[in-house]
C-alpha atoms as a PDB file:
ATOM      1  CA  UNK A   1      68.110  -6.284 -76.935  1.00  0.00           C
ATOM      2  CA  UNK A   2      68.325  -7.927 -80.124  1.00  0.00           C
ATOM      3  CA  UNK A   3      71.667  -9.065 -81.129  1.00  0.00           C
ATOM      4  CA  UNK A   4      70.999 -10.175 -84.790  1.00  0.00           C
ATOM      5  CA  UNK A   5      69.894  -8.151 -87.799  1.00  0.00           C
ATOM      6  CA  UNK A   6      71.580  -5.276 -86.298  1.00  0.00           C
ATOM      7  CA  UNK A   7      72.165  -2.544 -88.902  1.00  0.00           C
ATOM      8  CA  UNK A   8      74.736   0.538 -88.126  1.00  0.00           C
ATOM      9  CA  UNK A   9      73.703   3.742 -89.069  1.00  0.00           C
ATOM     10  CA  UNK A  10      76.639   5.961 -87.588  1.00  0.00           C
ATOM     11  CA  UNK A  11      79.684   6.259 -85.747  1.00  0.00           C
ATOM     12  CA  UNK A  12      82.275   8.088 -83.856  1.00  0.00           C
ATOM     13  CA  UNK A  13      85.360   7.958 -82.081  1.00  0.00           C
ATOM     14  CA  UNK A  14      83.563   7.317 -78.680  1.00  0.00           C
ATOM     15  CA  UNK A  15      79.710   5.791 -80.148  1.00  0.00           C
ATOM     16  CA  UNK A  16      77.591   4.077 -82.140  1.00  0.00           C
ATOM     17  CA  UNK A  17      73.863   4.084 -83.396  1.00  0.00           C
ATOM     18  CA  UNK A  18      72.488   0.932 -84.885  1.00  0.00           C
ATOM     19  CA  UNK A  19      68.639  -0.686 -85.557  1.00  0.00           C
ATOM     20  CA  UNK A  20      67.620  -3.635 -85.398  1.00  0.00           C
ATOM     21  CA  UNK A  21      65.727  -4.807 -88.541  1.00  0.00           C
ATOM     22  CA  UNK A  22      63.416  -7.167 -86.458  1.00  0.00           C
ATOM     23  CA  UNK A  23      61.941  -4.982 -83.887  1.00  0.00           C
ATOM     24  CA  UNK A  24      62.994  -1.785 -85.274  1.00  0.00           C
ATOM     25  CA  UNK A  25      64.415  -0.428 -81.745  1.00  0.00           C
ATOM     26  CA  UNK A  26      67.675   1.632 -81.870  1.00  0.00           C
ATOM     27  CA  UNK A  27      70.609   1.135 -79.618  1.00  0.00           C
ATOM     28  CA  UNK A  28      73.306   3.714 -78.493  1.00  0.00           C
ATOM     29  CA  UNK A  29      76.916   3.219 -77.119  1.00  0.00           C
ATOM     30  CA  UNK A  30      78.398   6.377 -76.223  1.00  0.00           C
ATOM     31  CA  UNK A  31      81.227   5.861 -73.933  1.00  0.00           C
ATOM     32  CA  UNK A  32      79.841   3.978 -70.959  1.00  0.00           C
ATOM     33  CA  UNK A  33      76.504   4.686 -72.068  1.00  0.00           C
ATOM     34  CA  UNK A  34      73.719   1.986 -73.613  1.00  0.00           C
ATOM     35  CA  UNK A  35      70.609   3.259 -74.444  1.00  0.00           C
ATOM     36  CA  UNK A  36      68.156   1.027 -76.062  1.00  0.00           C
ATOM     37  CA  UNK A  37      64.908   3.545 -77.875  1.00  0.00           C
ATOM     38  CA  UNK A  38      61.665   3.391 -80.078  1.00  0.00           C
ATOM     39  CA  UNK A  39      61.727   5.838 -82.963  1.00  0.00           C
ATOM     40  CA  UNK A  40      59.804   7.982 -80.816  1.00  0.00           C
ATOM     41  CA  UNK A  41      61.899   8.241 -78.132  1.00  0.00           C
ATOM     42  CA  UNK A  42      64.769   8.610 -79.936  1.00  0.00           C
ATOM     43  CA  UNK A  43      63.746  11.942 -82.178  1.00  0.00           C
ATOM     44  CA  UNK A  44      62.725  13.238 -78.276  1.00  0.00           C
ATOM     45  CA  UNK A  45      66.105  12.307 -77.168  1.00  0.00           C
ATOM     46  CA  UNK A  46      67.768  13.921 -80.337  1.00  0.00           C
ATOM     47  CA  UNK A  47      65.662  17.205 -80.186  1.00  0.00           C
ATOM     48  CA  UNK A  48      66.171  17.207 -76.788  1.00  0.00           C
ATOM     49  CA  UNK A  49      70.041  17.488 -76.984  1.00  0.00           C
ATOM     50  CA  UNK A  50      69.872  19.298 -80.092  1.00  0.00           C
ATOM     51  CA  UNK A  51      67.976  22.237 -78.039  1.00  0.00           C
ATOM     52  CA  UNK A  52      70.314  22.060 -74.850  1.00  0.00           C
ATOM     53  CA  UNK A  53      71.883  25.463 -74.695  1.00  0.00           C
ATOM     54  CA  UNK A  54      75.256  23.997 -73.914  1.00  0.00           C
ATOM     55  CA  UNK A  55      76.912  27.661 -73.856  1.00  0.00           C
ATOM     56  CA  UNK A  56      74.559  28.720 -70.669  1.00  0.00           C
ATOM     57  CA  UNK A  57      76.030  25.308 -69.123  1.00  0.00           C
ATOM     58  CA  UNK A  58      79.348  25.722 -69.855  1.00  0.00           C
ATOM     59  CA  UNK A  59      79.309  29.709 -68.795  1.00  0.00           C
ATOM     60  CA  UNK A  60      77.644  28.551 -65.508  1.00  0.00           C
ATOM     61  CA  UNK A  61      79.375  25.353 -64.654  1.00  0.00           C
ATOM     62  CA  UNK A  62      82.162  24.919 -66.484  1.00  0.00           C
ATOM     63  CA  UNK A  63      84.462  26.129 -64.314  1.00  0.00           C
ATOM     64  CA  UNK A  64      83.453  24.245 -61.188  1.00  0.00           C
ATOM     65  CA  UNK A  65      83.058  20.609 -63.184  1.00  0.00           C
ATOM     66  CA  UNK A  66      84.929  17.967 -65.342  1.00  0.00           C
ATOM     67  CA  UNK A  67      81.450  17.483 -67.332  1.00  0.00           C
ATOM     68  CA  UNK A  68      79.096  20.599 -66.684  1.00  0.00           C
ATOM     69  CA  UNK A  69      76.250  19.974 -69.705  1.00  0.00           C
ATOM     70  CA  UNK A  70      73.745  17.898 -68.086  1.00  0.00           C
ATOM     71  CA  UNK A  71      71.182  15.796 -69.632  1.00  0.00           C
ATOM     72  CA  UNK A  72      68.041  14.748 -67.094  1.00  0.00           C
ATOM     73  CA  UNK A  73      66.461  10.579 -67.525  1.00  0.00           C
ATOM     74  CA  UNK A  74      63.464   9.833 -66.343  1.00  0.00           C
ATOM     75  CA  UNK A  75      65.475   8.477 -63.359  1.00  0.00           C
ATOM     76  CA  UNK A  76      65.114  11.326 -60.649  1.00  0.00           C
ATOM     77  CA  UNK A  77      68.507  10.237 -59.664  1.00  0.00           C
ATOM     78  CA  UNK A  78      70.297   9.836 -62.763  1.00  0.00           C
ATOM     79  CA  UNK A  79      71.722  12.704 -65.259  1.00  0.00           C
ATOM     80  CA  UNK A  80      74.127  12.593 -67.882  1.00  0.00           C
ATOM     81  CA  UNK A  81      76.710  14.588 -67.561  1.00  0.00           C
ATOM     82  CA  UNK A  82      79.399  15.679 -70.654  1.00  0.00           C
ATOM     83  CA  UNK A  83      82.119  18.369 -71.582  1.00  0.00           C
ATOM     84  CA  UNK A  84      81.858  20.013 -74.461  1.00  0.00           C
ATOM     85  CA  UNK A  85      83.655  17.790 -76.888  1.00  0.00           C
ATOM     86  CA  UNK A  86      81.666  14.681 -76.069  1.00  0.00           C
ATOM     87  CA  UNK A  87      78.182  16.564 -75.602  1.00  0.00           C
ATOM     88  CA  UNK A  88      78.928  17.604 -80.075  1.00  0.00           C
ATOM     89  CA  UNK A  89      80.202  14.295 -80.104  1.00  0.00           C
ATOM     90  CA  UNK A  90      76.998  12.919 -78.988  1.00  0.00           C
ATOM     91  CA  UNK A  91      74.917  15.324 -81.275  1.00  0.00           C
ATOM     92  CA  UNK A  92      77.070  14.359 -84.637  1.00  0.00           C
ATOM     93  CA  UNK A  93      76.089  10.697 -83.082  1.00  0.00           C
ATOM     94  CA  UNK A  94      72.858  11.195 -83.182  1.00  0.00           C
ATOM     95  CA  UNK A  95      72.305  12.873 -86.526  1.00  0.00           C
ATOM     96  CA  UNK A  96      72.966  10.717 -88.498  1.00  0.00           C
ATOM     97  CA  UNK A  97      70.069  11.383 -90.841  1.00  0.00           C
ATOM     98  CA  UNK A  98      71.390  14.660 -91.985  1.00  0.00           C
ATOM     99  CA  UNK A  99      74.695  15.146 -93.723  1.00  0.00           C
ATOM    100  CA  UNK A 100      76.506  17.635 -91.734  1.00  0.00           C
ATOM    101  CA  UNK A 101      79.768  18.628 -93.787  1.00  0.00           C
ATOM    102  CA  UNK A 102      82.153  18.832 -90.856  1.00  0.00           C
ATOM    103  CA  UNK A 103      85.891  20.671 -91.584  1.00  0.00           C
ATOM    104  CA  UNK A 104      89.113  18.609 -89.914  1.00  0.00           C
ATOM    105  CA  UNK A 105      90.392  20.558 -87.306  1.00  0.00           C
ATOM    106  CA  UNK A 106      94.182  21.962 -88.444  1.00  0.00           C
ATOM    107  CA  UNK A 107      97.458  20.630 -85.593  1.00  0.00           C
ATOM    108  CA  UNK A 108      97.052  24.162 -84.422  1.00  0.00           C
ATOM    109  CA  UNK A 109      93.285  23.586 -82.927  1.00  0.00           C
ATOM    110  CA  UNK A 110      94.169  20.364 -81.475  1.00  0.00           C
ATOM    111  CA  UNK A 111      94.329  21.362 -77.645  1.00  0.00           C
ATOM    112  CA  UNK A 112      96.401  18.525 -76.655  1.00  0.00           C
ATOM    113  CA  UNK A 113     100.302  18.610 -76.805  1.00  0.00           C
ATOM    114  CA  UNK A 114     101.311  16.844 -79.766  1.00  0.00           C
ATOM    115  CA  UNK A 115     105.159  15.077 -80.187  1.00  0.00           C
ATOM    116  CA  UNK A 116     106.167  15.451 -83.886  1.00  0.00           C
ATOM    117  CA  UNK A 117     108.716  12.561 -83.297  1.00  0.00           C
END
């Protein structure tokens, strides 16, 4: 991992996507997640969760898991799991090329109680 020349090209609450100038690799933070990817390897990684039919996930999991939208590595033992709000985050994370125009959520949507004090 290269820890100079580091350039950040997008983040959110809960990640980060930056290259490194030198070697031209990309590293991810998302959460407890580090991912360290050639271009390549990224634009799978991005079209793979861009394709991920999160609805069938949720329909068929949700109910039974915290996290239900699962994301295979080419570790046989290893999948990344997320709930919906983190598995968008992670897509907004990750395309960062495109500018997405993205509306603020009113109080109202906001699922969690909220103290007005």
């Amino acid at each position: 991992m290269c820890k100079k020349n580091m350039k950040f090209l997008n983040r959110t609450p809960n990640g980060l996507i930056r290259q490194c100038s030198s070697c031209k690799n990309y590293n991810i933070e998302f959460n407890n997640i580090f991912l360290e990817l050639t271009k390549r390897e990224l634009n799978n990684f991005k079209n793979y969760v861009n394709g991920t039919d999160f609805e069938f996930w949720e329909n068929e999991y949700g109910m039974f898991n915290k996290r239900s939208i699962p994301i295979p590595t080419a570790q046989h033992n290893l999948i990344l799991v997320f709930n919906i709000e983190e598995f968008n985050e992670l897509k907004r994370l990750l395309n960062f090329e495109e500018k997405i125009d993205y509306k603020p959520l009113s109080h109202k949507e906001i699922k969690d109680n909220i103290c007005f004090n």
